[in-house]
PDB file of N, CA and C in Angstrom:
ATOM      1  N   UNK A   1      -3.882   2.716 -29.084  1.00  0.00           N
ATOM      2  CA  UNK A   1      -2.429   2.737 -29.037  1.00  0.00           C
ATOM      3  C   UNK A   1      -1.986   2.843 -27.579  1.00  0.00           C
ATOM      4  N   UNK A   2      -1.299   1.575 -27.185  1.00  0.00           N
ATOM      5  CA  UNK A   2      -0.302   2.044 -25.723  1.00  0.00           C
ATOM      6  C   UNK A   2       0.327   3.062 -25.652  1.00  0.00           C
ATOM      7  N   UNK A   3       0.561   3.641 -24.524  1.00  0.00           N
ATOM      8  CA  UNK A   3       1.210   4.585 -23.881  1.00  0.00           C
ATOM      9  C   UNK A   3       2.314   4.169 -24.006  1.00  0.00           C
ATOM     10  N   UNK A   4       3.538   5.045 -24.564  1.00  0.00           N
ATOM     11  CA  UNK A   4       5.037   4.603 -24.271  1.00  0.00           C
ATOM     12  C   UNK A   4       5.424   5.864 -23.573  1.00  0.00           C
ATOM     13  N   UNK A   5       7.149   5.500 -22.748  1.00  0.00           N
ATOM     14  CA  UNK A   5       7.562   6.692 -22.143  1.00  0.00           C
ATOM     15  C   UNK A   5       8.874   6.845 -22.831  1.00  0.00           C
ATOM     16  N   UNK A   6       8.869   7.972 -23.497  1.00  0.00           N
ATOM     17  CA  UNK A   6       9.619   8.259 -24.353  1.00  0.00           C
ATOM     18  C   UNK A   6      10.318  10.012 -23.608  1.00  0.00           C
ATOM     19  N   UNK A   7      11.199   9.902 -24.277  1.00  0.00           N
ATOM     20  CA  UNK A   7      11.765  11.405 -24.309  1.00  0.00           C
ATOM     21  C   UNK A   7      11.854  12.114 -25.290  1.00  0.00           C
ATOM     22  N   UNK A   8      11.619  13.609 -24.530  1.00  0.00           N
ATOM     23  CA  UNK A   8      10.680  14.767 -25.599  1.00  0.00           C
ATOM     24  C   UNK A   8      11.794  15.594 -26.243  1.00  0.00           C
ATOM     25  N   UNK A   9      12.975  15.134 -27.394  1.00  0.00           N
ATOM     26  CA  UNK A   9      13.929  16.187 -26.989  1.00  0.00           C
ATOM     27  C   UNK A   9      13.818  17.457 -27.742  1.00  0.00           C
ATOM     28  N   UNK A  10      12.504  17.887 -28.496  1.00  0.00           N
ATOM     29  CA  UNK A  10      12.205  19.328 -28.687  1.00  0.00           C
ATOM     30  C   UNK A  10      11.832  20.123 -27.610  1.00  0.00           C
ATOM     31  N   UNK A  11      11.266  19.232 -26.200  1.00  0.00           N
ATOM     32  CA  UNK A  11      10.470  20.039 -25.183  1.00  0.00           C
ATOM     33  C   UNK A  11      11.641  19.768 -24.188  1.00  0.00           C
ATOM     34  N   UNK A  12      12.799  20.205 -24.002  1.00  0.00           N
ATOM     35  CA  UNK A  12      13.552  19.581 -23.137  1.00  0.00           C
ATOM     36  C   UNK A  12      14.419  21.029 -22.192  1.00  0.00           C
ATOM     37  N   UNK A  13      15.311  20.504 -21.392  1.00  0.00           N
ATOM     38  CA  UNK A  13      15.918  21.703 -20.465  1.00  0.00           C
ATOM     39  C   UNK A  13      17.356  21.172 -20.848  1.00  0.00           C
ATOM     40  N   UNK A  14      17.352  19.576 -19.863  1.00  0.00           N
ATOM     41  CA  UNK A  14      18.456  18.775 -20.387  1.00  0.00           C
ATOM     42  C   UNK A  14      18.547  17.707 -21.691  1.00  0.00           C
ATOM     43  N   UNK A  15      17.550  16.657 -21.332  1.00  0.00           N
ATOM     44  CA  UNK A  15      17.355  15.648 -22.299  1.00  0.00           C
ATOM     45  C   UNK A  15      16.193  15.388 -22.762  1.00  0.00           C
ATOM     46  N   UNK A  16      15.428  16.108 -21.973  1.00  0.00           N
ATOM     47  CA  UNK A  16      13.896  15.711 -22.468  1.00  0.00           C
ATOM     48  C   UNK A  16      13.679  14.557 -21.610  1.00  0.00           C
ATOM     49  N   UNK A  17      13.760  14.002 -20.301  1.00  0.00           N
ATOM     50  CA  UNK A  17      13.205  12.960 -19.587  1.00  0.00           C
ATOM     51  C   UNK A  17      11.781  13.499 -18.650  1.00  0.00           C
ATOM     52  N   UNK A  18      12.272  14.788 -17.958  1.00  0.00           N
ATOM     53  CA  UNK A  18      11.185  15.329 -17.445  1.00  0.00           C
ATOM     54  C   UNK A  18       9.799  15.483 -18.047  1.00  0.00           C
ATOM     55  N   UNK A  19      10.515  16.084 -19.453  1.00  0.00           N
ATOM     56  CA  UNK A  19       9.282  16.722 -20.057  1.00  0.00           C
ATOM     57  C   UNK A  19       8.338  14.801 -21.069  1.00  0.00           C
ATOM     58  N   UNK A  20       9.497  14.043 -20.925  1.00  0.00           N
ATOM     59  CA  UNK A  20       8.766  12.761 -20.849  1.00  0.00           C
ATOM     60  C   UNK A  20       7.870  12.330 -19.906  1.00  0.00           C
ATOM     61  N   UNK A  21       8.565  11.903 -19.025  1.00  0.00           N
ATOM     62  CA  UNK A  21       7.287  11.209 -17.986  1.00  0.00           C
ATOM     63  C   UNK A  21       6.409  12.238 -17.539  1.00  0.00           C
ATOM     64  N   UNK A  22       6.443  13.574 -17.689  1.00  0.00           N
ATOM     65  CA  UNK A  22       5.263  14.778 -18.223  1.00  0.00           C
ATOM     66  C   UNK A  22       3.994  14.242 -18.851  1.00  0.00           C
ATOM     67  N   UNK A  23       4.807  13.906 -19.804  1.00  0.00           N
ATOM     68  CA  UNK A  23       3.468  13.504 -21.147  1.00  0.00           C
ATOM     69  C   UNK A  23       2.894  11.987 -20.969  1.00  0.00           C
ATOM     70  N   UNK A  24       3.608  10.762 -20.249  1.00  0.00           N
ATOM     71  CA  UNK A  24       3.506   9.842 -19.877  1.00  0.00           C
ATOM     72  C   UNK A  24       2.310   9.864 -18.587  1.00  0.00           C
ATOM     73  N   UNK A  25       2.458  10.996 -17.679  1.00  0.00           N
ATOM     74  CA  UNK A  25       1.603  11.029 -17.144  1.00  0.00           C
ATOM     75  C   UNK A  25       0.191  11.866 -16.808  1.00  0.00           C
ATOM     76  N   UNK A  26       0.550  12.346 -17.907  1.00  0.00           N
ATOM     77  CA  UNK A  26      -0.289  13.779 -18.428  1.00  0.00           C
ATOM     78  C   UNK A  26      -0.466  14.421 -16.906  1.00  0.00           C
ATOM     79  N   UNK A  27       0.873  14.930 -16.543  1.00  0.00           N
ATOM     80  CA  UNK A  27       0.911  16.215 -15.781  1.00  0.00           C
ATOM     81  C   UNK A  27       1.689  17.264 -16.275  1.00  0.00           C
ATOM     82  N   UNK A  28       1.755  18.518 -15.521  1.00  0.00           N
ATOM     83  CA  UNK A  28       2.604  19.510 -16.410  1.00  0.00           C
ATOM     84  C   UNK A  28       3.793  19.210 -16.058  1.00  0.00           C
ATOM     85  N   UNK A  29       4.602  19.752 -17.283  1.00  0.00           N
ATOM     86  CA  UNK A  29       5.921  19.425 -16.922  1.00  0.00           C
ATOM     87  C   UNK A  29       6.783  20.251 -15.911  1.00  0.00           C
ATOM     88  N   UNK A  30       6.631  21.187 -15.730  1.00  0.00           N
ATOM     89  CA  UNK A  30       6.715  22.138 -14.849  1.00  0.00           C
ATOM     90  C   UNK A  30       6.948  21.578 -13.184  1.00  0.00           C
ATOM     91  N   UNK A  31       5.779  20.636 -12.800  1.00  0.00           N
ATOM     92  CA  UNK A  31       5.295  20.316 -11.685  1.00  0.00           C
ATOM     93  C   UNK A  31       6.438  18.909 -11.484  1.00  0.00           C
ATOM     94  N   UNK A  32       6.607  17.823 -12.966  1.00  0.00           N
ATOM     95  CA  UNK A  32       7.706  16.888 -12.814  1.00  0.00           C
ATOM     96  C   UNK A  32       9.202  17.531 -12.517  1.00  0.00           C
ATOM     97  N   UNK A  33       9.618  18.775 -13.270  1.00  0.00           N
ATOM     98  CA  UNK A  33      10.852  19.484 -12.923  1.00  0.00           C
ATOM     99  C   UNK A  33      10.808  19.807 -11.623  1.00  0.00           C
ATOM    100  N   UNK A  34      10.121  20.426 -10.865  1.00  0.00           N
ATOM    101  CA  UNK A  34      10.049  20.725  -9.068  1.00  0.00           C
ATOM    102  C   UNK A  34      10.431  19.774  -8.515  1.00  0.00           C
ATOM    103  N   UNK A  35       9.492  18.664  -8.773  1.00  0.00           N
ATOM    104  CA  UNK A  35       9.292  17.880  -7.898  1.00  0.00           C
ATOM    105  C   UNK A  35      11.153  16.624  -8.073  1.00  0.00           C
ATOM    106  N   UNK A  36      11.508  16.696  -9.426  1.00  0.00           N
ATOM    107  CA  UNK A  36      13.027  16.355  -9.486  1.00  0.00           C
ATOM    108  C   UNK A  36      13.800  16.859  -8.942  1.00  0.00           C
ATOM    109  N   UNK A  37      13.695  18.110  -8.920  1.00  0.00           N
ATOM    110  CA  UNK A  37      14.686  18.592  -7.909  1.00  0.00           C
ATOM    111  C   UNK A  37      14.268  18.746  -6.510  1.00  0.00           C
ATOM    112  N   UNK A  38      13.242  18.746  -6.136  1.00  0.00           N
ATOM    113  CA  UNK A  38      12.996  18.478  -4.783  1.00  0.00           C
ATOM    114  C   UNK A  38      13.915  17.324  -4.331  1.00  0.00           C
ATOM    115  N   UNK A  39      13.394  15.860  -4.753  1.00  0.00           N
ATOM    116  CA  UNK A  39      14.409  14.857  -5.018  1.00  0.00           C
ATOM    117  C   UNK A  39      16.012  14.957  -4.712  1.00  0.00           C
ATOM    118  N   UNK A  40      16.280  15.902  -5.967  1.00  0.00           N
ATOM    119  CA  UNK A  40      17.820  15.873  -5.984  1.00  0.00           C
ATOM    120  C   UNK A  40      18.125  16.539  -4.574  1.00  0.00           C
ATOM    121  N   UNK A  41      17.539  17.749  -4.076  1.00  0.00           N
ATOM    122  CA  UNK A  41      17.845  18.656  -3.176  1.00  0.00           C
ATOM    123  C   UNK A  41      17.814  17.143  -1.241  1.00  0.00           C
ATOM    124  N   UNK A  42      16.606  16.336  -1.456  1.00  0.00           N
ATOM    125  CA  UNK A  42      16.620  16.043  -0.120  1.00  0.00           C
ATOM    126  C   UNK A  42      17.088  14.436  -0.430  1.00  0.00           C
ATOM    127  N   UNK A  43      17.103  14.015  -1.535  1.00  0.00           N
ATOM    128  CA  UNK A  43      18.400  12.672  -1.523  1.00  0.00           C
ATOM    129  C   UNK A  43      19.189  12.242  -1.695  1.00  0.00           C
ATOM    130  N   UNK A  44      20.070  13.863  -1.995  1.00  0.00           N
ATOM    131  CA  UNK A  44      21.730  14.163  -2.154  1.00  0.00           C
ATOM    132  C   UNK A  44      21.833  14.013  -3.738  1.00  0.00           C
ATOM    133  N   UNK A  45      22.507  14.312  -4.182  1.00  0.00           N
ATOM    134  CA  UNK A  45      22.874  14.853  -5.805  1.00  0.00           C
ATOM    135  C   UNK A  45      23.294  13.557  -6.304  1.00  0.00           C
ATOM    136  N   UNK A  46      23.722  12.573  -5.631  1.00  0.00           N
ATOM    137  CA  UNK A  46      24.251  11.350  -6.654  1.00  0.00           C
ATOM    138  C   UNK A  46      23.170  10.237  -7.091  1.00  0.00           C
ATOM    139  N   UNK A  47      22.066   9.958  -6.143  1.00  0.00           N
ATOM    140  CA  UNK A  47      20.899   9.158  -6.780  1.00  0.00           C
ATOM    141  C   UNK A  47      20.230   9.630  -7.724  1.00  0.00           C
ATOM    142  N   UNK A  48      19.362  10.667  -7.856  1.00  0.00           N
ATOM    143  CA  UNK A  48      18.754  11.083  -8.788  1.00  0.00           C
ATOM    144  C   UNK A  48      19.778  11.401 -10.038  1.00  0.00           C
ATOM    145  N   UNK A  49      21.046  12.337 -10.104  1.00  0.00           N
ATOM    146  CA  UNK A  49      21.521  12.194 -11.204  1.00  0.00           C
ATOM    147  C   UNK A  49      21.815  10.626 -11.327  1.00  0.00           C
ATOM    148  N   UNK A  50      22.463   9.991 -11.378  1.00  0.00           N
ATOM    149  CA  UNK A  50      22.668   8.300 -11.097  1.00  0.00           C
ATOM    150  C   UNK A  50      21.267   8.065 -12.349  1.00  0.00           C
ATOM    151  N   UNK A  51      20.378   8.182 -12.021  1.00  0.00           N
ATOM    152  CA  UNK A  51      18.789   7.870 -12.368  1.00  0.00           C
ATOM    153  C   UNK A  51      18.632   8.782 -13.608  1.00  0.00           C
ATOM    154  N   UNK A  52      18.698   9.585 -13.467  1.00  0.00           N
ATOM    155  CA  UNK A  52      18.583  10.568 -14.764  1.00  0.00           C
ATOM    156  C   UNK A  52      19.509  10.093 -16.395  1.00  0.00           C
ATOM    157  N   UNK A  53      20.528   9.627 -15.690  1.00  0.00           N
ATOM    158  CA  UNK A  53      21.877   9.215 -16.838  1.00  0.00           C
ATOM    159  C   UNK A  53      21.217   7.598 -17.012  1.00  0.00           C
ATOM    160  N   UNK A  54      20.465   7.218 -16.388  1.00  0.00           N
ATOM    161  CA  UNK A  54      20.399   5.742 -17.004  1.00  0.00           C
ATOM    162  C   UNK A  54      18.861   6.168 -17.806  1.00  0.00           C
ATOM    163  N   UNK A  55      18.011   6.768 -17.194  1.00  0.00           N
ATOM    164  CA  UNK A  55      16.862   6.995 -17.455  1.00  0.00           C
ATOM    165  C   UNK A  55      17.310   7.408 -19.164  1.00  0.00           C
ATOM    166  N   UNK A  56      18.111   8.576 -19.228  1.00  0.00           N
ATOM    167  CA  UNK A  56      18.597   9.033 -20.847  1.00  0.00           C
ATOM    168  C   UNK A  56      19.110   7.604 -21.844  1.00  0.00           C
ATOM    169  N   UNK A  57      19.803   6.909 -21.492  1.00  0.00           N
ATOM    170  CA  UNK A  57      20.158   5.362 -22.071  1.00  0.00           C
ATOM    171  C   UNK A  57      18.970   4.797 -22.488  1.00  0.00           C
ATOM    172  N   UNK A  58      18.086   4.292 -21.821  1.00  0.00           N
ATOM    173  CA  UNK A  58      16.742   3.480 -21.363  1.00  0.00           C
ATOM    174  C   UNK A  58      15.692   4.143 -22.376  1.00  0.00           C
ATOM    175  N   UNK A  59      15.230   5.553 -22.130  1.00  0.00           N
ATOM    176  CA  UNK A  59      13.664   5.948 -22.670  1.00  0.00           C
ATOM    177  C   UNK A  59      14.125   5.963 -24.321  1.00  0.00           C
ATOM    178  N   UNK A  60      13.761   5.662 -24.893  1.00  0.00           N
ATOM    179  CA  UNK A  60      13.511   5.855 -26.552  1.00  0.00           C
ATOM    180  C   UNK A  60      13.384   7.658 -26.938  1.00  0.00           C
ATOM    181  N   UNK A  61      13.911   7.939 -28.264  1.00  0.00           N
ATOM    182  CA  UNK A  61      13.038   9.463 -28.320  1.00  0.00           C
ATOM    183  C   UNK A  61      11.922   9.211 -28.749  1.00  0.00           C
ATOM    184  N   UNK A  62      11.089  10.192 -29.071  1.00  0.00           N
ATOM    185  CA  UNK A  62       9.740  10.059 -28.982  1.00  0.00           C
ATOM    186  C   UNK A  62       9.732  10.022 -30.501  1.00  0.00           C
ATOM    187  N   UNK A  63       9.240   9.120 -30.682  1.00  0.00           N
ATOM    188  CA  UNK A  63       8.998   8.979 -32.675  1.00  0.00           C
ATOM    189  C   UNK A  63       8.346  10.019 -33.816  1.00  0.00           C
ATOM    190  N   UNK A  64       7.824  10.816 -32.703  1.00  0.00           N
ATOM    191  CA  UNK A  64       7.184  12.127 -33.221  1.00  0.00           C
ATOM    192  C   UNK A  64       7.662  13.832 -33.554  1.00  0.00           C
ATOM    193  N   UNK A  65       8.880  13.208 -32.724  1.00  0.00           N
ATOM    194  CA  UNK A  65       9.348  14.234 -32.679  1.00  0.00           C
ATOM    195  C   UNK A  65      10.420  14.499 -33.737  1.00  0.00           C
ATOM    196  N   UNK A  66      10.234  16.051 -34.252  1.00  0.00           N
ATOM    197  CA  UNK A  66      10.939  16.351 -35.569  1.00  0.00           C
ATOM    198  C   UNK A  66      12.799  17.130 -35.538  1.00  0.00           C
ATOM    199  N   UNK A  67      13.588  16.454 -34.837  1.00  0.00           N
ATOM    200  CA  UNK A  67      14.826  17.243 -34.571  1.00  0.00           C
ATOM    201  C   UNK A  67      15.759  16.514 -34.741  1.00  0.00           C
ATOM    202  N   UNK A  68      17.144  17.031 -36.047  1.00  0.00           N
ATOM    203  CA  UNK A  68      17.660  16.758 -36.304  1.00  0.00           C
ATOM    204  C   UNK A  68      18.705  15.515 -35.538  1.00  0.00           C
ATOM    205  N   UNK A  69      19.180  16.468 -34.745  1.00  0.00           N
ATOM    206  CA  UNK A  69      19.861  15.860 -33.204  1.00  0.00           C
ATOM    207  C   UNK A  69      19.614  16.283 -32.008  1.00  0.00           C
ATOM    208  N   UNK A  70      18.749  15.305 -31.711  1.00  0.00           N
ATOM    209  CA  UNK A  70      17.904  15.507 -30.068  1.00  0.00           C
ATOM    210  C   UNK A  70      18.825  15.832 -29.306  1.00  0.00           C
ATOM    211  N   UNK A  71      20.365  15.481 -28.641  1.00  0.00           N
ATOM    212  CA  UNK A  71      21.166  15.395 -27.548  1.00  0.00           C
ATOM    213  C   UNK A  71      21.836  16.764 -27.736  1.00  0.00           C
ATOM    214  N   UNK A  72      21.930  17.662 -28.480  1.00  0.00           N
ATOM    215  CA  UNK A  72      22.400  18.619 -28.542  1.00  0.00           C
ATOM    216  C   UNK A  72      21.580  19.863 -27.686  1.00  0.00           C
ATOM    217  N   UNK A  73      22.477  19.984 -26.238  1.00  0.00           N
ATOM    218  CA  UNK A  73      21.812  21.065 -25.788  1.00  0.00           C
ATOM    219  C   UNK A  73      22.362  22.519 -25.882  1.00  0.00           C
ATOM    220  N   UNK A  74      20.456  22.987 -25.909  1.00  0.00           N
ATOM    221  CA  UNK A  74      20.613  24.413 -26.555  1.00  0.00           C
ATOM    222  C   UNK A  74      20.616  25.515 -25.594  1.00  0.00           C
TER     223      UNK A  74
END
């Protein structure tokens, strides 16, 4: 089975994108959240969010995942 990059929205903060390309690249997710905001912090706040809001459009949820309504943050 291919690898898809999906979003995780049981494992999530905002949308579950981090904790996607997490599992996409089997690193911790932890280490993808830093390193996003590292990002946001040294290439000003409008690219990366910019990227984040299309990235949420774009990734699929993850087909595995069991939640009523993913976009509802908790």
């Amino acid at each position: 089975m291919a690898k898809q990059l999906t979003r995780l929205p049981n494992d999530k903060i905002i949308f579950g994108i981090c904790s996607g390309i997490a599992k996409y690249l089997e690193w911790d997710k932890t280490i993808v959240r830093i390193i996003m905001v590292l990002f946001l912090v040294f290439t000003g706040f409008f690219p990366i969010t910019l990227l984040y809001i299309i990235a949420y459009f774009i990734m699929p949820v993850d087909p595995y995942s069991n939640t009523s309504n993913p976009d509802i943050i908790k």
